[in-house]
PDB file of N, CA and C in Angstrom:
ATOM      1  N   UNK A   1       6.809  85.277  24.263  1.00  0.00           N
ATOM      2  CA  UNK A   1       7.503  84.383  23.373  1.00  0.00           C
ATOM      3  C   UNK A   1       8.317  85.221  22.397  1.00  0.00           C
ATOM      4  N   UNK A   2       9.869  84.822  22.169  1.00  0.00           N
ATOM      5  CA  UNK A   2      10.372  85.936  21.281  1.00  0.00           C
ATOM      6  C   UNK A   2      10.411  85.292  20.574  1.00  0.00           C
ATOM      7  N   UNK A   3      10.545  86.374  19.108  1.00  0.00           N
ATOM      8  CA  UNK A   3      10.577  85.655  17.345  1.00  0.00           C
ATOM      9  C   UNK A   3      11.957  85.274  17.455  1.00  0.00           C
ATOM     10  N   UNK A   4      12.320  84.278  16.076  1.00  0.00           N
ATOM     11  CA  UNK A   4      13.266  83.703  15.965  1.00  0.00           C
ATOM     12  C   UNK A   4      14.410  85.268  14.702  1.00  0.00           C
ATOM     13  N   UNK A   5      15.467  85.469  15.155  1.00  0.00           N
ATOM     14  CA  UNK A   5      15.531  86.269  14.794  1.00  0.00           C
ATOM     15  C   UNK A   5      16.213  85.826  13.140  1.00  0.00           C
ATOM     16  N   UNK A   6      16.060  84.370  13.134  1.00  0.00           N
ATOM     17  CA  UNK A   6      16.806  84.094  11.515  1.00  0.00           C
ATOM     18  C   UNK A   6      15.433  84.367  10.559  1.00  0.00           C
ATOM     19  N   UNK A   7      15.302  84.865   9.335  1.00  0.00           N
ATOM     20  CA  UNK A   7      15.186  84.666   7.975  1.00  0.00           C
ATOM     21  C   UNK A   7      14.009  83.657   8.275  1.00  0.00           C
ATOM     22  N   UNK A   8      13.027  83.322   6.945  1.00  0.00           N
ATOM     23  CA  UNK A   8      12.548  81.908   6.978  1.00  0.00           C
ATOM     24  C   UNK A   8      12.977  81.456   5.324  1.00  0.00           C
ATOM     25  N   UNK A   9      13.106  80.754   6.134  1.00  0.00           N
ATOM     26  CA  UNK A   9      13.956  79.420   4.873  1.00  0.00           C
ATOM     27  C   UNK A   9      12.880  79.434   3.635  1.00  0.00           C
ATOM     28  N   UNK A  10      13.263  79.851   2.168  1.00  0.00           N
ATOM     29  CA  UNK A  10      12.721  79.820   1.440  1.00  0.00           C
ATOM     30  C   UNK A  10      12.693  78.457   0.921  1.00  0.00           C
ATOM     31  N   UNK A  11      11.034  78.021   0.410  1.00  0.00           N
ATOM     32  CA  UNK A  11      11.179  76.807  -0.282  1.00  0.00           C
ATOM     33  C   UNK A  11      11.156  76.923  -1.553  1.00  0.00           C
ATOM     34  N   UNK A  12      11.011  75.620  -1.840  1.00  0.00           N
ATOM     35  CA  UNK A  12      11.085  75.746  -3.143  1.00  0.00           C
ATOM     36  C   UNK A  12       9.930  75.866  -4.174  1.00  0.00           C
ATOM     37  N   UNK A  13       8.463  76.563  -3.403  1.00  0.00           N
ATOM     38  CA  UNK A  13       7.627  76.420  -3.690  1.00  0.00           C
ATOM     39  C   UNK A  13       6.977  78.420  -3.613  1.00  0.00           C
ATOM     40  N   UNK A  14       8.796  78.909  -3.349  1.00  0.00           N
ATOM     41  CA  UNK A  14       8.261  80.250  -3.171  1.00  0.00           C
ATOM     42  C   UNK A  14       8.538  80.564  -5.323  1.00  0.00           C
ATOM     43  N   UNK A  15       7.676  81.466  -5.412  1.00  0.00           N
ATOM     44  CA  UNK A  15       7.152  81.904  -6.792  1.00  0.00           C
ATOM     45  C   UNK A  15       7.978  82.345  -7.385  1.00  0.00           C
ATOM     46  N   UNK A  16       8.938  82.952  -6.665  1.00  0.00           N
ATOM     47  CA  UNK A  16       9.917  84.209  -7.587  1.00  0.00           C
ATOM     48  C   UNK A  16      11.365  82.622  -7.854  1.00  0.00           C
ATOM     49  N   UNK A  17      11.535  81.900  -6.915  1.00  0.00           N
ATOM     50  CA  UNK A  17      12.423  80.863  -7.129  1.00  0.00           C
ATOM     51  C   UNK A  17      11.707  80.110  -8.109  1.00  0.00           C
ATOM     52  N   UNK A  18      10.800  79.466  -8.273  1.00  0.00           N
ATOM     53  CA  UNK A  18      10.105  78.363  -9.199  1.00  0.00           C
ATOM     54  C   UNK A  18      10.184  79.161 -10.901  1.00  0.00           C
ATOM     55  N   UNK A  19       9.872  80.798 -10.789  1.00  0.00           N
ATOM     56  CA  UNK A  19       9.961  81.412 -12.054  1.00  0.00           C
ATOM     57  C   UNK A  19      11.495  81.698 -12.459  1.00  0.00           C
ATOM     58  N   UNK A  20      12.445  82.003 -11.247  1.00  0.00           N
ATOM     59  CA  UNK A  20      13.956  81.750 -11.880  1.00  0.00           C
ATOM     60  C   UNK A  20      13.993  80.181 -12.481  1.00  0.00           C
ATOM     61  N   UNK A  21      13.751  79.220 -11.489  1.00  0.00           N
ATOM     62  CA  UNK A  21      13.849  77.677 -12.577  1.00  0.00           C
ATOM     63  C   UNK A  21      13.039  77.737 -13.727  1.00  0.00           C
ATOM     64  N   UNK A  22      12.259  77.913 -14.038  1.00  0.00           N
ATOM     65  CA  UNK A  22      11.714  77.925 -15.303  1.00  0.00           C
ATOM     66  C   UNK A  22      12.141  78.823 -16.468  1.00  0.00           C
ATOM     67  N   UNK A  23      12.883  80.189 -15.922  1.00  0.00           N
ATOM     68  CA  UNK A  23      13.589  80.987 -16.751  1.00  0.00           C
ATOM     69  C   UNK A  23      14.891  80.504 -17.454  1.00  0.00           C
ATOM     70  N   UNK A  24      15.515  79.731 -16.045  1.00  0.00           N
ATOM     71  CA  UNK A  24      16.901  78.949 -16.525  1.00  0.00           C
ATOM     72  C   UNK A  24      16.531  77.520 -17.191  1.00  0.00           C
ATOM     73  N   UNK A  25      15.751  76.847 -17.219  1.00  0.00           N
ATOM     74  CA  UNK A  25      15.415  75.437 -18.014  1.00  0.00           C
ATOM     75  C   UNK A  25      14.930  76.249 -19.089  1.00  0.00           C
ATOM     76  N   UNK A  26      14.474  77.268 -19.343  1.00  0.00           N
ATOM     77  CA  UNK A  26      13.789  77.736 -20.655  1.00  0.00           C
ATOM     78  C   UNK A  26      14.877  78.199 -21.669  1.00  0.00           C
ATOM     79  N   UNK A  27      15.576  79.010 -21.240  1.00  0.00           N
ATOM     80  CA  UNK A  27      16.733  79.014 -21.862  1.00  0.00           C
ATOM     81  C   UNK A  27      17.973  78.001 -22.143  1.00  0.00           C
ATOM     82  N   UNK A  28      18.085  77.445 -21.361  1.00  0.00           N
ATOM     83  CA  UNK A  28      18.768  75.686 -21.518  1.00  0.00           C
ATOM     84  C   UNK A  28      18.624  75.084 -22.877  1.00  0.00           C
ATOM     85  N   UNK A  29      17.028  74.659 -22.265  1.00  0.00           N
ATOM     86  CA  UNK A  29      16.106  74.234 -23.939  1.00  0.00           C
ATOM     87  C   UNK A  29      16.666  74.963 -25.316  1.00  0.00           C
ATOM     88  N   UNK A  30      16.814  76.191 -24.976  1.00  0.00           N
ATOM     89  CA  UNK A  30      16.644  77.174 -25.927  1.00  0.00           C
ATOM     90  C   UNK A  30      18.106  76.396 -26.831  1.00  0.00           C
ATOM     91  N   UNK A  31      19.624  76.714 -25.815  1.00  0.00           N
ATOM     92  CA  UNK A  31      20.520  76.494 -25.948  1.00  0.00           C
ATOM     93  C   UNK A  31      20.660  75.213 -26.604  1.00  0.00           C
ATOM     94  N   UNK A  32      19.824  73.992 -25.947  1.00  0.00           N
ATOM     95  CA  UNK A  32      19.875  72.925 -26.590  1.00  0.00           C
ATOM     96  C   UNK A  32      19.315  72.319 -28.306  1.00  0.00           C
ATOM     97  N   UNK A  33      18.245  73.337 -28.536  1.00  0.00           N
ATOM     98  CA  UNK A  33      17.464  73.505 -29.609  1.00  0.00           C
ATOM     99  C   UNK A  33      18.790  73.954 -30.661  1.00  0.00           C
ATOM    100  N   UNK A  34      19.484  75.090 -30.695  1.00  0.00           N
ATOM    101  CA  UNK A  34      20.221  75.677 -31.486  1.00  0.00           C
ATOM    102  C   UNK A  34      21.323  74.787 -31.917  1.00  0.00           C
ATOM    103  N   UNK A  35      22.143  73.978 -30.687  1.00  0.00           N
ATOM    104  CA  UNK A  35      23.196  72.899 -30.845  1.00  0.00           C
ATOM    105  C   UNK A  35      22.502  71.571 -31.605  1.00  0.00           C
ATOM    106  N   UNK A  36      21.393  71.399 -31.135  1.00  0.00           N
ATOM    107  CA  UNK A  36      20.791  70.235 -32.267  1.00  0.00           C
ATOM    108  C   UNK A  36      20.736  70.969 -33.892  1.00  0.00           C
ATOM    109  N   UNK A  37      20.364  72.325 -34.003  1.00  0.00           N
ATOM    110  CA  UNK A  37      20.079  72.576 -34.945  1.00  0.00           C
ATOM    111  C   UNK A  37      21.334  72.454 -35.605  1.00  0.00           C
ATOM    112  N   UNK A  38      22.612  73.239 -35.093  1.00  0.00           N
ATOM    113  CA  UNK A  38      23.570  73.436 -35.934  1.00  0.00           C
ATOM    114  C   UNK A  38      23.681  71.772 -36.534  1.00  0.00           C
ATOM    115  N   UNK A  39      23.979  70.956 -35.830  1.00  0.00           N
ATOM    116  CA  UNK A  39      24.460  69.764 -36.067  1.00  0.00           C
ATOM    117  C   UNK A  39      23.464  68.990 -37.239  1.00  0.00           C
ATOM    118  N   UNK A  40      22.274  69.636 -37.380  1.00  0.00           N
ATOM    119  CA  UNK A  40      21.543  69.460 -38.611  1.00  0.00           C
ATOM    120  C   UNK A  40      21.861  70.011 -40.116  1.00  0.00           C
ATOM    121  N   UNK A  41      22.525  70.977 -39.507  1.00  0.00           N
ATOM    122  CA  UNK A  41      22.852  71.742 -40.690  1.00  0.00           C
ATOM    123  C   UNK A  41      24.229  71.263 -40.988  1.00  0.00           C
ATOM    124  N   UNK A  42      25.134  70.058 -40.672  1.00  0.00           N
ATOM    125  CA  UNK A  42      26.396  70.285 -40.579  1.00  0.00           C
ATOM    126  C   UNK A  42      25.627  68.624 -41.237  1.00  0.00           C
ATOM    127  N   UNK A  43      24.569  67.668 -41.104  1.00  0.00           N
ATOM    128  CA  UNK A  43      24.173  66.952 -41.637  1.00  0.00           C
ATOM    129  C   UNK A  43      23.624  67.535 -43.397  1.00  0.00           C
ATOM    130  N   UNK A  44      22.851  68.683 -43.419  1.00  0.00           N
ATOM    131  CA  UNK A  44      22.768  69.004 -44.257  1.00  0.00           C
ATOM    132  C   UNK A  44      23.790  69.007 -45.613  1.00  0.00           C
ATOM    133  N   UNK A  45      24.561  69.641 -44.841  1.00  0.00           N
ATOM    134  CA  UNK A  45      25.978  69.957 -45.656  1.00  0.00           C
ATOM    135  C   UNK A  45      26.869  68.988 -46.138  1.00  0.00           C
ATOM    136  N   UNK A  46      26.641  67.629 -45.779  1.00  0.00           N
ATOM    137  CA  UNK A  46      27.022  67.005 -45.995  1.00  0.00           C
ATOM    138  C   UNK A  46      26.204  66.097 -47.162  1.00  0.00           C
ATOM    139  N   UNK A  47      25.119  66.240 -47.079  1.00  0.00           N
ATOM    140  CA  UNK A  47      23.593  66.058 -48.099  1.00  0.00           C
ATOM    141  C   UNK A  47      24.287  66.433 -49.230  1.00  0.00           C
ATOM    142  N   UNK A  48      24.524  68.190 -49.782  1.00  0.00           N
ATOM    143  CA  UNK A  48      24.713  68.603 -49.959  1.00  0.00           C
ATOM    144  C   UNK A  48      26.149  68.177 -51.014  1.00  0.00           C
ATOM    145  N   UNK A  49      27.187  67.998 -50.842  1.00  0.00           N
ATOM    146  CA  UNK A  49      28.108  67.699 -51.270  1.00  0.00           C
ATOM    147  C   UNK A  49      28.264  65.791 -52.127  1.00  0.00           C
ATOM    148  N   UNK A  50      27.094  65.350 -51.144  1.00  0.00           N
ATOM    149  CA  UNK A  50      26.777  63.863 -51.767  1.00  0.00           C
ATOM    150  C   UNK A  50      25.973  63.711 -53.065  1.00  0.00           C
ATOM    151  N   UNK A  51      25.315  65.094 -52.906  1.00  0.00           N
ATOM    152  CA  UNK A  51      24.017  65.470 -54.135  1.00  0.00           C
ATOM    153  C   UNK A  51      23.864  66.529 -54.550  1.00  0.00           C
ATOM    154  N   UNK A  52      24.903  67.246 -55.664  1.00  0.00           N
ATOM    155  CA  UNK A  52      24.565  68.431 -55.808  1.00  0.00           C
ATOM    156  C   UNK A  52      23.436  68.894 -56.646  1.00  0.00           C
ATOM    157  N   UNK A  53      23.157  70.045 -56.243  1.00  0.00           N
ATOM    158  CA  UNK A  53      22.108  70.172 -57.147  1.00  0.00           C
ATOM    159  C   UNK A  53      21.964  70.949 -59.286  1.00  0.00           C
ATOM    160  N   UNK A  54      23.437  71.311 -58.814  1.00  0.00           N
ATOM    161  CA  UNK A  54      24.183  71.549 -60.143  1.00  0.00           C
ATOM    162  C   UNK A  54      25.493  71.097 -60.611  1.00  0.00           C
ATOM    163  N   UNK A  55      25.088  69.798 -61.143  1.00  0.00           N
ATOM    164  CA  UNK A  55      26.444  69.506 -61.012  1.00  0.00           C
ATOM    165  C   UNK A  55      27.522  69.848 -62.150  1.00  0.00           C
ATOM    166  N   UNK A  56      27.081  70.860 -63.143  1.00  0.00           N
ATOM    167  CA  UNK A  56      27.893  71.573 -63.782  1.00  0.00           C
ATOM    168  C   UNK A  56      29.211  71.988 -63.019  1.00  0.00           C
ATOM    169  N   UNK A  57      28.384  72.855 -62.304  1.00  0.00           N
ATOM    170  CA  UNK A  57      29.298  73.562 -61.135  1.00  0.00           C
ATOM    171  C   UNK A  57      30.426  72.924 -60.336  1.00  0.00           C
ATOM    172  N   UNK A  58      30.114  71.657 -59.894  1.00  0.00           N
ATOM    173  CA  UNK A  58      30.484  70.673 -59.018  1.00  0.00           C
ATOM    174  C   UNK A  58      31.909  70.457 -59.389  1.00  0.00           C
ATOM    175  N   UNK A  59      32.623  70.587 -58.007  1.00  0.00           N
ATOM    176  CA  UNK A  59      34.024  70.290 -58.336  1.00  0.00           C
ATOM    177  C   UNK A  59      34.189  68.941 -57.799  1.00  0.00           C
ATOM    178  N   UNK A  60      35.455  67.611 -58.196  1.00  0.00           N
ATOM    179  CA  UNK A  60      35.570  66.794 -58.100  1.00  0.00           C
ATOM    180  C   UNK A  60      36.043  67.255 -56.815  1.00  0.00           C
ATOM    181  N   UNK A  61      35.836  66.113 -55.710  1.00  0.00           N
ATOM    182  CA  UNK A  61      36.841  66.007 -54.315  1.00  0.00           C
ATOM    183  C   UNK A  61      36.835  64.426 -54.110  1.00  0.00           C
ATOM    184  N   UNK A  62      37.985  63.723 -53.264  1.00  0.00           N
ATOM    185  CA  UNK A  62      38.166  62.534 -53.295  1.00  0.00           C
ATOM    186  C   UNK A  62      37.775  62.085 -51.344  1.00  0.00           C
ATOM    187  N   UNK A  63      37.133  61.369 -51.898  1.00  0.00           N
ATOM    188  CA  UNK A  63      36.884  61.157 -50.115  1.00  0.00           C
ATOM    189  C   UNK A  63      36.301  59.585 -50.378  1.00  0.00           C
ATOM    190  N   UNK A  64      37.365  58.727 -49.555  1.00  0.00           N
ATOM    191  CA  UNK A  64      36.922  57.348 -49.061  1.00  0.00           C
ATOM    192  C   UNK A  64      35.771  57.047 -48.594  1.00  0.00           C
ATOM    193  N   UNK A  65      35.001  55.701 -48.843  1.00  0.00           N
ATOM    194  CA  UNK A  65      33.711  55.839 -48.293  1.00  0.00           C
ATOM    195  C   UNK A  65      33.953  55.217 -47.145  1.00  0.00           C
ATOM    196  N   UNK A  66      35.199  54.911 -46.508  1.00  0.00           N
ATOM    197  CA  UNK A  66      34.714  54.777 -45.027  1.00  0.00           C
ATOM    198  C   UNK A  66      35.213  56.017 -44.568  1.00  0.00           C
ATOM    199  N   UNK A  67      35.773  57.159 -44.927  1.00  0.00           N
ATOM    200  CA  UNK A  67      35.835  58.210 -44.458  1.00  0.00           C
ATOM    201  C   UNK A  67      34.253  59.094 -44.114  1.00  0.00           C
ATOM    202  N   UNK A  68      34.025  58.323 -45.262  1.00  0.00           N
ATOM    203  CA  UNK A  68      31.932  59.482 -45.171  1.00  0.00           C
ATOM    204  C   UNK A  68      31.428  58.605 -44.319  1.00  0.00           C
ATOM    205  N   UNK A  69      31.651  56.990 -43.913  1.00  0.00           N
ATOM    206  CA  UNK A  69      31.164  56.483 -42.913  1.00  0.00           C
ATOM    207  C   UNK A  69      31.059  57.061 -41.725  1.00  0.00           C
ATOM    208  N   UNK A  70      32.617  57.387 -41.655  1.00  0.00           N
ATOM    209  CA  UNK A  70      33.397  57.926 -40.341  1.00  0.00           C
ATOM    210  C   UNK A  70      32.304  59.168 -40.208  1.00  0.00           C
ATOM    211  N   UNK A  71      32.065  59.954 -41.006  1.00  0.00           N
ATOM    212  CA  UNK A  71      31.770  61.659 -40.753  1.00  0.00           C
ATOM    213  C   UNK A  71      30.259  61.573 -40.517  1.00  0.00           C
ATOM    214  N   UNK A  72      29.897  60.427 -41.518  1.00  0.00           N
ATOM    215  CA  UNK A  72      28.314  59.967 -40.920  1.00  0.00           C
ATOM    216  C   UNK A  72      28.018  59.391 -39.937  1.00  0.00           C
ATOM    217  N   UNK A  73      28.525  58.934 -39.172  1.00  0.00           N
ATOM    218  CA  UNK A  73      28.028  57.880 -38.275  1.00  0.00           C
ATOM    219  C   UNK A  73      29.002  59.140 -36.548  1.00  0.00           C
ATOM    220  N   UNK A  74      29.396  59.631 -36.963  1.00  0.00           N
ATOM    221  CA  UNK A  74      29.619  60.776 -36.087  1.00  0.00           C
ATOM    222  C   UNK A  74      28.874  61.718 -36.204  1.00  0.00           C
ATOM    223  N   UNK A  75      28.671  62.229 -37.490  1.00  0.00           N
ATOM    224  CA  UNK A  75      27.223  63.072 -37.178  1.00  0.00           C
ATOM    225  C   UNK A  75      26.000  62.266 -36.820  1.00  0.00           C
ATOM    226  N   UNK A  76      25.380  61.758 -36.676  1.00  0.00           N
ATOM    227  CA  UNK A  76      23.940  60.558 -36.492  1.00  0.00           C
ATOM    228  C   UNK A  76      24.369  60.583 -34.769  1.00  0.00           C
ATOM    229  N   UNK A  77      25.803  60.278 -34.122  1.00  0.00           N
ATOM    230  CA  UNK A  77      25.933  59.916 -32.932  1.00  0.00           C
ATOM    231  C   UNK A  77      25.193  61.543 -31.973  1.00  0.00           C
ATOM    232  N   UNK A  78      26.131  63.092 -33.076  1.00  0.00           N
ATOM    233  CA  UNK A  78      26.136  63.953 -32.071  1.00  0.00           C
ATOM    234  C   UNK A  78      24.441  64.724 -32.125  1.00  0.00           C
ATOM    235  N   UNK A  79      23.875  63.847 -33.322  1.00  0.00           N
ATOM    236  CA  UNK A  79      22.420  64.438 -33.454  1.00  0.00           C
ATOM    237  C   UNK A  79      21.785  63.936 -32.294  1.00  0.00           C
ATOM    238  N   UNK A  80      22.075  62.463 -32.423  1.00  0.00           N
ATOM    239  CA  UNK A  80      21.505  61.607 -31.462  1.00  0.00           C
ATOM    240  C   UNK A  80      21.470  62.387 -29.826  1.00  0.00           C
ATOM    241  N   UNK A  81      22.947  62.460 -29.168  1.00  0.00           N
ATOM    242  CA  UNK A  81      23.285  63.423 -28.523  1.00  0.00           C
ATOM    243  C   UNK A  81      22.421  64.118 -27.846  1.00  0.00           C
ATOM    244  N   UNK A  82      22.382  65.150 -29.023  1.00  0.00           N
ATOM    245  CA  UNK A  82      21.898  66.762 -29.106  1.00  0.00           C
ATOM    246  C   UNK A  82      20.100  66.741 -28.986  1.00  0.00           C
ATOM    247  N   UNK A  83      19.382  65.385 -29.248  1.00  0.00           N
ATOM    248  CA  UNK A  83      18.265  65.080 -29.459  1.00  0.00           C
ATOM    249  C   UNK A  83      17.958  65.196 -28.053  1.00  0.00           C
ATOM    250  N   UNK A  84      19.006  64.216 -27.620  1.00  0.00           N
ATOM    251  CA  UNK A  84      18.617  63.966 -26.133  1.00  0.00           C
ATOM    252  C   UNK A  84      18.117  65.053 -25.022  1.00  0.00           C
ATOM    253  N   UNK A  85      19.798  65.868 -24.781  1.00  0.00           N
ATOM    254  CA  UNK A  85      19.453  67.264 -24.762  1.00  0.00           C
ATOM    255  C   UNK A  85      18.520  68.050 -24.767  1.00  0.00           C
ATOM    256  N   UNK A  86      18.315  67.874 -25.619  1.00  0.00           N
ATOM    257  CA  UNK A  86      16.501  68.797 -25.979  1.00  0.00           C
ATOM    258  C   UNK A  86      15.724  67.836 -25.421  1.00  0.00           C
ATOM    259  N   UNK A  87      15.423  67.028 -25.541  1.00  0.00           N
ATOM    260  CA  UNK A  87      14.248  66.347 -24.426  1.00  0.00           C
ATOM    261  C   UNK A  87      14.096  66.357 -23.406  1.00  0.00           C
ATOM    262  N   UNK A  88      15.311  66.438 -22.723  1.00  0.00           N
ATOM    263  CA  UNK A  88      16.115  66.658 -21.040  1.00  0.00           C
ATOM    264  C   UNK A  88      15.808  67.961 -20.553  1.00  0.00           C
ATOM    265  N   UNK A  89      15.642  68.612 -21.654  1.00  0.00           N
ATOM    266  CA  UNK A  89      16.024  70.382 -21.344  1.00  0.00           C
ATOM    267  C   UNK A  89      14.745  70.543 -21.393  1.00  0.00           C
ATOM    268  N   UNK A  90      13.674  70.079 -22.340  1.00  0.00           N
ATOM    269  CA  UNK A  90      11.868  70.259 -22.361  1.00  0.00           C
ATOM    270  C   UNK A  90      11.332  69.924 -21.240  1.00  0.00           C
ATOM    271  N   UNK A  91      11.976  68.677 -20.634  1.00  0.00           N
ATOM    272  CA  UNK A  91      11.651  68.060 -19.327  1.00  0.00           C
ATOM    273  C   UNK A  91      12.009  69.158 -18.227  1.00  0.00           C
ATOM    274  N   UNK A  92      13.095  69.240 -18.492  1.00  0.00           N
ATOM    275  CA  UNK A  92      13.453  70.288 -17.288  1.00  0.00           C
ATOM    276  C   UNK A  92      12.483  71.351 -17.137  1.00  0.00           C
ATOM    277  N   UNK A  93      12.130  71.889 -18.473  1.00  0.00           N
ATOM    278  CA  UNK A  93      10.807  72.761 -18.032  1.00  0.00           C
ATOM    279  C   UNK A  93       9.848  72.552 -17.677  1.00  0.00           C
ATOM    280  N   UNK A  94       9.336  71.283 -17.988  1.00  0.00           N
ATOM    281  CA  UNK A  94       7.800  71.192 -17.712  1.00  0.00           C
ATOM    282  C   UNK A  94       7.815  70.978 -16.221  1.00  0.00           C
ATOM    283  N   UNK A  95       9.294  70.360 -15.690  1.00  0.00           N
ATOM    284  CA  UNK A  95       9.126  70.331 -14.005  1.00  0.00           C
ATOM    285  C   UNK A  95       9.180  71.656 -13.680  1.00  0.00           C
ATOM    286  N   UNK A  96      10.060  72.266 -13.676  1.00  0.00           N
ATOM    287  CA  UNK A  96      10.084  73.575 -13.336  1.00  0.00           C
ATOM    288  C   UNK A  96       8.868  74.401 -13.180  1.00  0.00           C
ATOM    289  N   UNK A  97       7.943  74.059 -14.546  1.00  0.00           N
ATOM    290  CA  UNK A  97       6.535  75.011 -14.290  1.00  0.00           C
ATOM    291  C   UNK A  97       5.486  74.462 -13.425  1.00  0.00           C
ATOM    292  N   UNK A  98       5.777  72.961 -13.171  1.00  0.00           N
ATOM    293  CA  UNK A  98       4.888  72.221 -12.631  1.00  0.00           C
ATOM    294  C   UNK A  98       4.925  72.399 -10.457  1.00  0.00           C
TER     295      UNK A  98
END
């Protein structure tokens, strides 16, 4: 009987493939963690300018409140977003290790 002279088809259950998926969903996550974060901090900053904490210091700026609507309700959308992301991307790992 002769061997087949192709390769055998790796599955997806070989070790060194299952630890590349878990390397690449781990870092994903990672990626996704940082983009939620910034967008926290870009919420922050906006905290920030609504409430200072010295307002000696504080310079007047003029901004419509449906303009801060506008900037709020776009940040809340890309947190929202970015939330997701990270849950998608946690998921992705736990299949990956599973």
């Amino acid at each position: 009987m002769a061997k087949s002279a192709r390769a055998p088809a790796r599955t997806s259950s070989d070790p060194r493939s299952k630890k590349r998926k878990a390397r690449s969903a781990a870092l994903n996550a990672i990626d996704e963690w940082y983009n939620l974060r910034d967008t926290l901090l870009a919420f922050e900053c906006l905290q920030g300018f609504l409430s200072p904490h010295r307002r000696q210091e504080f310079e007047e700026f003029d901004v419509e409140p449906g303009e801060l609507r506008a900037l709020v309700t776009c940040i809340n959308a890309e947190t929202q977003r970015r939330m997701q992301a990270v849950c998608e991307a946690i998921e992705s790992v736990q299949r990956a290790l599973h």
